[in-house]
Protein backbone atom coordinates (compact mmCIF):
# COMPACT_ATOMS: atom_id res chain seq x y z
CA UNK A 1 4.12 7.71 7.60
CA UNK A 2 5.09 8.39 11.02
CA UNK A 3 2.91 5.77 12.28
CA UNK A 4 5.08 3.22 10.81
CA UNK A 5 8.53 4.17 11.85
CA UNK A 6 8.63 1.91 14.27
CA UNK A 7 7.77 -0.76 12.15
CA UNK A 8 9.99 0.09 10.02
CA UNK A 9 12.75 -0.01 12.37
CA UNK A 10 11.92 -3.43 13.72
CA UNK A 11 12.12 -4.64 9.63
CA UNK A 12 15.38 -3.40 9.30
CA UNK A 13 16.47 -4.42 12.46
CA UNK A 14 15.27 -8.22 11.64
CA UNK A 15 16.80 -7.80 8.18
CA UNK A 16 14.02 -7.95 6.35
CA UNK A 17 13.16 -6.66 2.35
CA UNK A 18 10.49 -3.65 2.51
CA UNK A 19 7.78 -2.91 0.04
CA UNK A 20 6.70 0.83 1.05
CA UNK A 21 2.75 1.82 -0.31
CA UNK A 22 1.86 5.39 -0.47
CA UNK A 23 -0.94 6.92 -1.28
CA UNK A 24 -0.14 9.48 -3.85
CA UNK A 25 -3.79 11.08 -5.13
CA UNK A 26 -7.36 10.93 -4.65
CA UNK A 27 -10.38 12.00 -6.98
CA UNK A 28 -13.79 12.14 -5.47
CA UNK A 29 -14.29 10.48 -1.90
CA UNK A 30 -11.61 8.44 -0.99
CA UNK A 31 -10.82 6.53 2.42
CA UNK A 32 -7.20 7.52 3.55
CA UNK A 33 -5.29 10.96 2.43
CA UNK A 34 -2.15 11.63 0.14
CA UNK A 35 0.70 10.69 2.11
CA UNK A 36 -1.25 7.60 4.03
CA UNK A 37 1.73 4.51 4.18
CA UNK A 38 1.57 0.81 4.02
CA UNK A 39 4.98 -1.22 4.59
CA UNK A 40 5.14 -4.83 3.64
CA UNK A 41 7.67 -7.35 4.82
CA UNK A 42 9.20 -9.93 2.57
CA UNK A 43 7.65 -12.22 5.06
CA UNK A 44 4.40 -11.14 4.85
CA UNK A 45 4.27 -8.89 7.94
CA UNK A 46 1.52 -5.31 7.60
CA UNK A 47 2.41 -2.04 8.93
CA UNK A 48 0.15 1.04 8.30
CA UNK A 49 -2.72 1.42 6.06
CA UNK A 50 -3.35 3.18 2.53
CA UNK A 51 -7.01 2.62 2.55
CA UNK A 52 -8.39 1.71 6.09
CA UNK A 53 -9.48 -1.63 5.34
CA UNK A 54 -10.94 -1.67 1.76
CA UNK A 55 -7.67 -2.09 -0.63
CA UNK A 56 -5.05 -3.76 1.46
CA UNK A 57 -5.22 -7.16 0.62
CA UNK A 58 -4.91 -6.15 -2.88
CA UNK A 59 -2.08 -3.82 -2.04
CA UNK A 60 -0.31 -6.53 -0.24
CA UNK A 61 -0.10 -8.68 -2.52
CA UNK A 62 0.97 -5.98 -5.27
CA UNK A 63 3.66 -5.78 -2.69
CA UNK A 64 4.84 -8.60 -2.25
CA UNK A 65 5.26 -9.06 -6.63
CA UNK A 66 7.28 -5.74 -6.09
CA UNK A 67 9.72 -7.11 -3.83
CA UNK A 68 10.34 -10.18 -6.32
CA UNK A 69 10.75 -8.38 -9.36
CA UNK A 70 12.36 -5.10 -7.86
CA UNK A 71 9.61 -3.05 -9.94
CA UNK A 72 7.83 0.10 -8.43
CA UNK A 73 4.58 0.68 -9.83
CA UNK A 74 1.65 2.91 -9.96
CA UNK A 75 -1.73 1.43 -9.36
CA UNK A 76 -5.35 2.82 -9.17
CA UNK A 77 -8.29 1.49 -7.56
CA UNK A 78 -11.62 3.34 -8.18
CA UNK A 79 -15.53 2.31 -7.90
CA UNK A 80 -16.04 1.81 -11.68
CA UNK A 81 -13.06 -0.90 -11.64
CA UNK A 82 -14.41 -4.23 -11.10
CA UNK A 83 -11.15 -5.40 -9.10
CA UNK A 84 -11.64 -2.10 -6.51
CA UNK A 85 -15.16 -2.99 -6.22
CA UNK A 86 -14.63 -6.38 -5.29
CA UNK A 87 -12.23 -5.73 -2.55
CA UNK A 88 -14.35 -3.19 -1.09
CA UNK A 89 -13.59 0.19 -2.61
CA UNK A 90 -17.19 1.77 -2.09
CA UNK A 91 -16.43 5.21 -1.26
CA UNK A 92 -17.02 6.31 -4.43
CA UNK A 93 -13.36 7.82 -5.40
CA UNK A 94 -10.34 6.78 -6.85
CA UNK A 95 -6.78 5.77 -4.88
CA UNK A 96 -3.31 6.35 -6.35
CA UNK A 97 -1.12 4.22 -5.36
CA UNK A 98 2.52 4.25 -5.25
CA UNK A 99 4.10 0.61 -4.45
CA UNK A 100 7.56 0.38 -3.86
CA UNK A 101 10.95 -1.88 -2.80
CA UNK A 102 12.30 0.46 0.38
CA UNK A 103 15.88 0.75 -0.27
CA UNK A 104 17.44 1.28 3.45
């Protein structure tokens, strides 16, 4: 999370709607620990990473729907799910993640 405090900063600063991603659990192998942080801009902009690579773009774009429809939610990505597997989730475990509108 630290990572992204500046990022953060600059959003706020600019004005701009937040979607914060967390990692919140991990079975088996997985890529980034609990506690790893994504922001998304309303604009589009990436800060951070909740998977190093393998899950963002679908992150992002769960994101993004969260900041139109004001909804957190819960999503998990493992290797047996066809949607993890196609954007890359080969380590063999299973991300928790937490996607939500950052209220300032």
């Amino acid at each position: 999370m630290k990572e992204i405090l500046a990022d953060l900063d600059r959003f706020f600063e600019a004005g701009e709607r937040v979607a914060l991603a967390r990692v919140v659990g991990v079975e088996g192998s997985g890529p980034r620990d609990p506690g790893a942080a994504m922001a998304v801009s309303e604009s589009g902009e990436v800060a951070g990473s909740v998977s190093g690579g393998c899950v963002e773009g679908a992150v992002v774009t769960e994101a993004l729907e969260v900041l139109q429809d004001g909804t957190p939610r819960l999503r998990t990505f493992g290797y047996s799910d066809d949607e993890a597997f196609a954007v890359g989730l080969t380590c063999g475990g299973t991300l928790h993640i937490l996607i939500e509108p950052l209220d300032w």
